[in-house]
N, C-alpha and C. Protein backbone atom coordinates (compact mmCIF):
# COMPACT_ATOMS: atom_id res chain seq x y z
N UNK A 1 25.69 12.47 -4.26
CA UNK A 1 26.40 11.24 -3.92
C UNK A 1 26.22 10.24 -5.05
N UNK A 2 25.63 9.17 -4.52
CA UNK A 2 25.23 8.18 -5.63
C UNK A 2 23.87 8.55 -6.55
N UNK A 3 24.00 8.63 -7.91
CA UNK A 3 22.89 8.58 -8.24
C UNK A 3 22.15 7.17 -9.30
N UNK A 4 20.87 6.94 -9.14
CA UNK A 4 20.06 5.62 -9.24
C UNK A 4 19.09 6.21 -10.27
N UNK A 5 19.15 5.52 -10.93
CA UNK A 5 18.64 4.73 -12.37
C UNK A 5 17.64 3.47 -12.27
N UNK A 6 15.92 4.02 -12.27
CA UNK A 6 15.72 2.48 -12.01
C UNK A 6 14.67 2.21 -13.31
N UNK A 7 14.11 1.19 -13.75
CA UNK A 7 13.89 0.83 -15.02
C UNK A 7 12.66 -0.73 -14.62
N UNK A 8 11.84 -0.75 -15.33
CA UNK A 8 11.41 -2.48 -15.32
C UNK A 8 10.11 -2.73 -14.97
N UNK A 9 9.34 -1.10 -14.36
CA UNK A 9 8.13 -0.86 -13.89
C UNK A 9 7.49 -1.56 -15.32
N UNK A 10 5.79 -1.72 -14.65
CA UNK A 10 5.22 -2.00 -15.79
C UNK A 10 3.72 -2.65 -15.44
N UNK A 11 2.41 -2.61 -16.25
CA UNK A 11 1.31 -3.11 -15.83
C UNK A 11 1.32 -4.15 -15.87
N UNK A 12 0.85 -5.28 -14.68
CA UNK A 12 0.80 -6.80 -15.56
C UNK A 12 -0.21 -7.43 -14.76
N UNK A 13 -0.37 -8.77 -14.53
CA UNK A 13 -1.77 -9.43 -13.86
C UNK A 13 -0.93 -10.15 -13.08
N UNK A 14 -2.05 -10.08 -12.12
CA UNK A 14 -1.69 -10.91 -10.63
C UNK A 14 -0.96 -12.52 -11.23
N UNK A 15 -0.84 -12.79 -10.78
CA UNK A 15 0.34 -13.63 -11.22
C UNK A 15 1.56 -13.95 -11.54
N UNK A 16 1.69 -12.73 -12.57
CA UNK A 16 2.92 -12.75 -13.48
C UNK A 16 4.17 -11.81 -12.40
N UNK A 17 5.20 -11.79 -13.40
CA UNK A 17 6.63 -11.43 -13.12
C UNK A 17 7.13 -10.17 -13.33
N UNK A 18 7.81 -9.60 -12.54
CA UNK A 18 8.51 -8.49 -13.02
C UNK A 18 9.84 -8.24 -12.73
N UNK A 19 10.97 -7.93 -13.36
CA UNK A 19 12.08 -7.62 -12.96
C UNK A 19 12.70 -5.74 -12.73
N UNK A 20 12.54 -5.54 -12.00
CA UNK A 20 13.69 -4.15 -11.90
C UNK A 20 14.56 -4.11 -11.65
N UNK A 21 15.45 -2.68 -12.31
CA UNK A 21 16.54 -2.75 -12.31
C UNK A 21 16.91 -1.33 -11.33
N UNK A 22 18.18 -1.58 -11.25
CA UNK A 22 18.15 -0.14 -10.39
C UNK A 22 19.89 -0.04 -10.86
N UNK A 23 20.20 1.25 -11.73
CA UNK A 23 22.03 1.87 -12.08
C UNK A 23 21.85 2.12 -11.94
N UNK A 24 23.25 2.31 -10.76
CA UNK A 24 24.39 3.64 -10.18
C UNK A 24 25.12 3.80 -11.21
N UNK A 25 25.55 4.85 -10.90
CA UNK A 25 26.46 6.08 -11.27
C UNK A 25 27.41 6.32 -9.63
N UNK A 26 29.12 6.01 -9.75
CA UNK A 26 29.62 6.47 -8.57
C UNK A 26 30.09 4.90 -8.27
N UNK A 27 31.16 4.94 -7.87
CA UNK A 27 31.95 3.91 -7.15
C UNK A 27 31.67 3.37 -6.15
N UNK A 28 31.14 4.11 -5.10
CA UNK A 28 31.09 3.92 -3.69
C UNK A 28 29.35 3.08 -3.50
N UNK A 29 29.09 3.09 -4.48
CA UNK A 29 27.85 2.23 -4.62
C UNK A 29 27.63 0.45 -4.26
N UNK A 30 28.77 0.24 -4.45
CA UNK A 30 29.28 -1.11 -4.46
C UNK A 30 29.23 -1.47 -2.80
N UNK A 31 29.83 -0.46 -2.04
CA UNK A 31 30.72 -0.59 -0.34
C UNK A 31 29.49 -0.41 0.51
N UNK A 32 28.49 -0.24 -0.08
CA UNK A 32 26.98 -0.21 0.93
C UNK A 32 25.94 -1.55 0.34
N UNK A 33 25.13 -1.57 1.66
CA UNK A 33 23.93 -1.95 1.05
C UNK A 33 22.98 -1.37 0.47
N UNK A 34 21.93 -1.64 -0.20
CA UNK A 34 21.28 -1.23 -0.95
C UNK A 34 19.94 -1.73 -0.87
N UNK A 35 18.74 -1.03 -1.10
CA UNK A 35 17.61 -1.81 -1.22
C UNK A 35 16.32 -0.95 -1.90
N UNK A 36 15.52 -1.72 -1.84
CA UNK A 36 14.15 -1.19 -2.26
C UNK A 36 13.12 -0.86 -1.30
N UNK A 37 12.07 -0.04 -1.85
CA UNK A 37 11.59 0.51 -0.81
C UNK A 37 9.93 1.29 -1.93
N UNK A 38 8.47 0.75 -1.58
CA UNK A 38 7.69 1.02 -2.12
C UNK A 38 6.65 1.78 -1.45
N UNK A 39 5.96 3.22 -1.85
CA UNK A 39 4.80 3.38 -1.43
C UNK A 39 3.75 3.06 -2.61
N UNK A 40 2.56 2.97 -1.98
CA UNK A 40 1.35 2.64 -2.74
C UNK A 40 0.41 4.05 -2.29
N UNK A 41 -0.37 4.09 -3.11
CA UNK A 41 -1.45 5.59 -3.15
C UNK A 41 -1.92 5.67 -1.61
N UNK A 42 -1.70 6.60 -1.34
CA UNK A 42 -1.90 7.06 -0.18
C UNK A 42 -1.73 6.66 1.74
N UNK A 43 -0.62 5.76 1.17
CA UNK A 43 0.30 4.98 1.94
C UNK A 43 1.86 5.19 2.55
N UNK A 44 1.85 5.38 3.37
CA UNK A 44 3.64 5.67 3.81
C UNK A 44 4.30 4.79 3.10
N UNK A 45 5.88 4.68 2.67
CA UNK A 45 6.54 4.25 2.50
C UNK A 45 7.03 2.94 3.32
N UNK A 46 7.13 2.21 2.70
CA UNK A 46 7.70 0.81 3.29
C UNK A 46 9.05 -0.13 2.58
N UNK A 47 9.27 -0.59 3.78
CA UNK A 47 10.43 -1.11 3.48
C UNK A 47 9.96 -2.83 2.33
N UNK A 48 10.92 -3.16 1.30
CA UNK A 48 10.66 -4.13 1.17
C UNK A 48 12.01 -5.14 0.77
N UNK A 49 12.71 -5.06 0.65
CA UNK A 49 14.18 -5.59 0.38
C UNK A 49 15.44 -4.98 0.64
N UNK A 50 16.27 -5.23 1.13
CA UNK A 50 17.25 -5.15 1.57
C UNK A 50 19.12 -6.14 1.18
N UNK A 51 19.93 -5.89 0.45
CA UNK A 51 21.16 -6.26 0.04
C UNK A 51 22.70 -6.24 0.39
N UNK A 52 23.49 -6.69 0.97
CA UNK A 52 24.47 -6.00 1.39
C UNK A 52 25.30 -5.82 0.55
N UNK A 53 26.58 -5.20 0.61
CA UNK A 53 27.56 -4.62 -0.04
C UNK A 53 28.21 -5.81 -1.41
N UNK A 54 28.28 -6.78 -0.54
CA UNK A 54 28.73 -8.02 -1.26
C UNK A 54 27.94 -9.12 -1.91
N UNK A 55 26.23 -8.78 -1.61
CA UNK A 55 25.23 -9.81 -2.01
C UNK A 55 25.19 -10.74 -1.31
N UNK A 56 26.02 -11.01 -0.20
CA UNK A 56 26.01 -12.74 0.55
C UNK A 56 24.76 -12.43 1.42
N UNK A 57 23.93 -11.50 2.11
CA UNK A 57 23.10 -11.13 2.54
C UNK A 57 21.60 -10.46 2.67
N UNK A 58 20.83 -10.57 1.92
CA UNK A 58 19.45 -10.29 1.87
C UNK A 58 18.68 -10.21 3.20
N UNK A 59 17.68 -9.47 2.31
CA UNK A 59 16.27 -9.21 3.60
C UNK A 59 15.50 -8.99 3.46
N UNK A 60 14.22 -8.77 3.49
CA UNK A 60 12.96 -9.21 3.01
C UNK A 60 11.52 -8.80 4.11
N UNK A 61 10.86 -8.21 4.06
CA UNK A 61 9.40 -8.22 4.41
C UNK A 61 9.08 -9.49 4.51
N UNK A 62 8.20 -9.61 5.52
CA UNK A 62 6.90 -10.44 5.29
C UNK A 62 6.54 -10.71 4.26
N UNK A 63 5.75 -10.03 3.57
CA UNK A 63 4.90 -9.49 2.79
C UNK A 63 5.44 -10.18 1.37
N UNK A 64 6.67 -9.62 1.16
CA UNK A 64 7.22 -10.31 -0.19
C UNK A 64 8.09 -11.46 0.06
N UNK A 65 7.95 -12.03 0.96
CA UNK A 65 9.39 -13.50 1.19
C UNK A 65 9.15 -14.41 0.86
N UNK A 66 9.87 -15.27 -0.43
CA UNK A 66 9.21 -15.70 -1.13
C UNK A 66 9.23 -15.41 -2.09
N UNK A 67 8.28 -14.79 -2.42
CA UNK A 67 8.15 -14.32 -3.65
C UNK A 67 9.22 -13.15 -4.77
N UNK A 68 9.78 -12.14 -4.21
CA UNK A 68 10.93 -11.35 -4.60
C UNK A 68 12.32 -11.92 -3.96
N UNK A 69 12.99 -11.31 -4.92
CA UNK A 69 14.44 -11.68 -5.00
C UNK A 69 15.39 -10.86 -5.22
N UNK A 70 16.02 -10.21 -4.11
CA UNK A 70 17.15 -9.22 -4.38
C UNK A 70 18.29 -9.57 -4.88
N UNK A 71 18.89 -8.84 -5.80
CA UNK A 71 20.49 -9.43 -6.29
C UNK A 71 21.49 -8.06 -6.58
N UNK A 72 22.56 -8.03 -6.88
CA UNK A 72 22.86 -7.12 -7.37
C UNK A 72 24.52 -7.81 -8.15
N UNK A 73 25.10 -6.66 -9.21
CA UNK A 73 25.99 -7.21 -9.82
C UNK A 73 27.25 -6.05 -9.70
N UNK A 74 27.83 -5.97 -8.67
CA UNK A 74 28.63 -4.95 -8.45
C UNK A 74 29.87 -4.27 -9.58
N UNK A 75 30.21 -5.64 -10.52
CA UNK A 75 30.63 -5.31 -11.64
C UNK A 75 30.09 -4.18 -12.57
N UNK A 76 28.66 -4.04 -12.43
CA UNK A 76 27.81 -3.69 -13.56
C UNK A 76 27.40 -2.65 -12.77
N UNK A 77 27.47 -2.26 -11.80
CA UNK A 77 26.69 -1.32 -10.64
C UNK A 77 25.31 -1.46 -10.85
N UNK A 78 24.70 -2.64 -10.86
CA UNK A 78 23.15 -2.41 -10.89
C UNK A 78 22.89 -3.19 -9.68
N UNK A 79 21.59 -2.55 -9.20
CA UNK A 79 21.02 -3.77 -8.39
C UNK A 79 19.59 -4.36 -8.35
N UNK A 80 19.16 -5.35 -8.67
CA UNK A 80 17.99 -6.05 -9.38
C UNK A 80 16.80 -6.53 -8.18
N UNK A 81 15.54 -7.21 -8.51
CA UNK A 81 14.64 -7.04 -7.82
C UNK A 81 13.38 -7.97 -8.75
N UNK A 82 13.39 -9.13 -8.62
CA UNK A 82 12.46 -10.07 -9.36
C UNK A 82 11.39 -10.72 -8.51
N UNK A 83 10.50 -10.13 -9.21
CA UNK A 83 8.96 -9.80 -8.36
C UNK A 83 8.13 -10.88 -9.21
N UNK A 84 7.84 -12.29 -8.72
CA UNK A 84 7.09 -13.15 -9.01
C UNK A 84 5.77 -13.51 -8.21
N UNK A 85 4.80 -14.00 -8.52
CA UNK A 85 3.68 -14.47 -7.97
C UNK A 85 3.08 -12.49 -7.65
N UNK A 86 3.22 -11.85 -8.37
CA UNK A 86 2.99 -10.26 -8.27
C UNK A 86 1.31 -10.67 -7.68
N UNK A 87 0.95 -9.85 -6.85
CA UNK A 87 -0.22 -9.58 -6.24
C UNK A 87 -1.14 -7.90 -6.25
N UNK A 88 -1.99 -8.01 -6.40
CA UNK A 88 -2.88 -6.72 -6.68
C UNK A 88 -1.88 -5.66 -5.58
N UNK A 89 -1.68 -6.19 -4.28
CA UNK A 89 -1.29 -5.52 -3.16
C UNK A 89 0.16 -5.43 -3.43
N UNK A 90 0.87 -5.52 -4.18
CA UNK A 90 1.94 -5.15 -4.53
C UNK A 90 2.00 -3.52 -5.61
N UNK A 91 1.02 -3.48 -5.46
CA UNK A 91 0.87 -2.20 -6.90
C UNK A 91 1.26 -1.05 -5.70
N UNK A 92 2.27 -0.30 -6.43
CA UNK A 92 2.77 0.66 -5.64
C UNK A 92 3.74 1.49 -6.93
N UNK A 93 4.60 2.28 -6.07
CA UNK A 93 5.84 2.86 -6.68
C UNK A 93 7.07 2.42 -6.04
N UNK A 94 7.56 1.64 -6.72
CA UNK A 94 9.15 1.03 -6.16
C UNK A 94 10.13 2.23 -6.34
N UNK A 95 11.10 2.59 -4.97
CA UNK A 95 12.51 3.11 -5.52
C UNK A 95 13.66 1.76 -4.76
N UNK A 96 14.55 2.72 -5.64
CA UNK A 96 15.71 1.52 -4.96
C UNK A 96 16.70 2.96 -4.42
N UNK A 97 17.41 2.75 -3.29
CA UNK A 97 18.18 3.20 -2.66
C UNK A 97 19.65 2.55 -2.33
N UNK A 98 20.20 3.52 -1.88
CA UNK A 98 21.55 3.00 -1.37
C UNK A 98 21.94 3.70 -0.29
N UNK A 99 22.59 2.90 0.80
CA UNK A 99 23.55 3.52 1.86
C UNK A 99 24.89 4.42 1.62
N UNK A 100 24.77 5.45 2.44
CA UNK A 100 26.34 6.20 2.22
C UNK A 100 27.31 5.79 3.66
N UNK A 101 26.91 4.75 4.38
CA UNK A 101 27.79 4.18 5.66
C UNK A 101 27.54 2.94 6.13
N UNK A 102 27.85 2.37 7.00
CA UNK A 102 27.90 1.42 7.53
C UNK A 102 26.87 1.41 8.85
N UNK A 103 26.10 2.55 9.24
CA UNK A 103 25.33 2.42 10.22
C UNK A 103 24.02 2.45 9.49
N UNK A 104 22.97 2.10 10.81
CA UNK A 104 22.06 1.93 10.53
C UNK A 104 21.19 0.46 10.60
N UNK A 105 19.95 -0.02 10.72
CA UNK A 105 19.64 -1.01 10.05
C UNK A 105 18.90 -1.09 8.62
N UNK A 106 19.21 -2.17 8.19
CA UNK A 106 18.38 -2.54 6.60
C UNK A 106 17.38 -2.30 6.27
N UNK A 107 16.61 -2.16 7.38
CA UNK A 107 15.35 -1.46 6.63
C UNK A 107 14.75 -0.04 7.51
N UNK A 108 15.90 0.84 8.14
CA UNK A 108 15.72 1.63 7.69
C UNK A 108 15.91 3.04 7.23
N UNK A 109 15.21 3.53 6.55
CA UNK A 109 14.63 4.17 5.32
C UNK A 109 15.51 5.34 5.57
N UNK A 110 15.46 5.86 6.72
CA UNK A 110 16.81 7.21 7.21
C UNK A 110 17.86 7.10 6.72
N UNK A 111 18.50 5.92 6.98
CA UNK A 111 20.18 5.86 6.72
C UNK A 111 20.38 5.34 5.25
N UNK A 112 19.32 5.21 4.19
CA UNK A 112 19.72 5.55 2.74
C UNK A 112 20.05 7.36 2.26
N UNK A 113 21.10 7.04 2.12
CA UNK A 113 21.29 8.36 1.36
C UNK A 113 21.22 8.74 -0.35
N UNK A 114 21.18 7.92 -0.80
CA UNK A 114 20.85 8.20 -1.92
C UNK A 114 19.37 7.11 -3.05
N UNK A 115 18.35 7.61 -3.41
CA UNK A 115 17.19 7.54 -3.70
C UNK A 115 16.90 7.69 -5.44
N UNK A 116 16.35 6.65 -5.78
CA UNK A 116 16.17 6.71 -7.55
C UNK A 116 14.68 7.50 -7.58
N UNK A 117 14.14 7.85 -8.89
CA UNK A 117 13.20 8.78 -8.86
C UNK A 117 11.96 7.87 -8.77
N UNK A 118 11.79 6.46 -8.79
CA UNK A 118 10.94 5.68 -8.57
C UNK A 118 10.31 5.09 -9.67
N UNK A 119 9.56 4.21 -9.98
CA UNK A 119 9.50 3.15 -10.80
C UNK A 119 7.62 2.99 -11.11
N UNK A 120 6.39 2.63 -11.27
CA UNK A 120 5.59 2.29 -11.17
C UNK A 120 5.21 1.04 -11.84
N UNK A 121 4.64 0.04 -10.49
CA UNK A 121 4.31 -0.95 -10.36
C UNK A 121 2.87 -0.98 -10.43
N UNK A 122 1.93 -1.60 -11.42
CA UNK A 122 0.69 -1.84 -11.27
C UNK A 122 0.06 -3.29 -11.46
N UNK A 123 -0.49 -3.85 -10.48
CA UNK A 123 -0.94 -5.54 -10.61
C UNK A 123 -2.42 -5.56 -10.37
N UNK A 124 -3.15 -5.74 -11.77
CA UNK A 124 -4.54 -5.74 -11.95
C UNK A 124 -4.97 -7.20 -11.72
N UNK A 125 -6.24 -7.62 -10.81
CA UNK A 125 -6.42 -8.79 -10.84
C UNK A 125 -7.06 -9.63 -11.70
């Protein structure tokens, strides 16, 4: 289906910033939402952002609200992810995903059908 491209991982200190990126490949990338989604070492997968088709809509964890910022640029087929005030407890492996329908809710993790190979996030304190 869609395939994801994600980019922007990187070591940095509690504090600081990070941006990821996440290209598609595929048209139909645009007509879904899209989001991110991180496990950390030896941790299930969790939801952490959420986008809709058109960007007028976001969603967000607990955990990161506030602090991250979903966007995406449907022109460009990317969809972005700016991770400020980064916290030790943010160190994980980010993917970004996308929907292949209209069902489902945003966060969750079932009704993405298509999955980037994942990213690594590390925040040393």
């Amino acid at each position: 289906q869609v395939q994801l491209v994600e980019s922007g991982g990187g070591l940095v200190q509690a504090g600081d910033s990070l941006r990821l990126s996440c290209a598609a490949s595929g048209r139909t990338f645009s007509k879904f939402t899209a989001g991110w989604f991180r496990q950390a070492p030896g941790k299930e997968s969790e939801f952490v952002a959420a986008i809709s088709s058109s960007g007028s809509n976001t969603y967000y964890a607990d955990s990161v609200k506030g602090r991250f910022t979903i966007s995406r640029d449907n022109a460009k087929n990317t969809m972005y992810l700016q991770m400020n005030s980064l916290k030790p407890e943010d160190t994980a492996i980010y993917y970004c995903a996308n929907k292949g329908s209209y069902s489902g809710t945003y966060y969750d993790s079932n009704t993405y059908t298509s999955w980037g190979q994942g990213t690594q996030v590390t925040v040393s304190s």
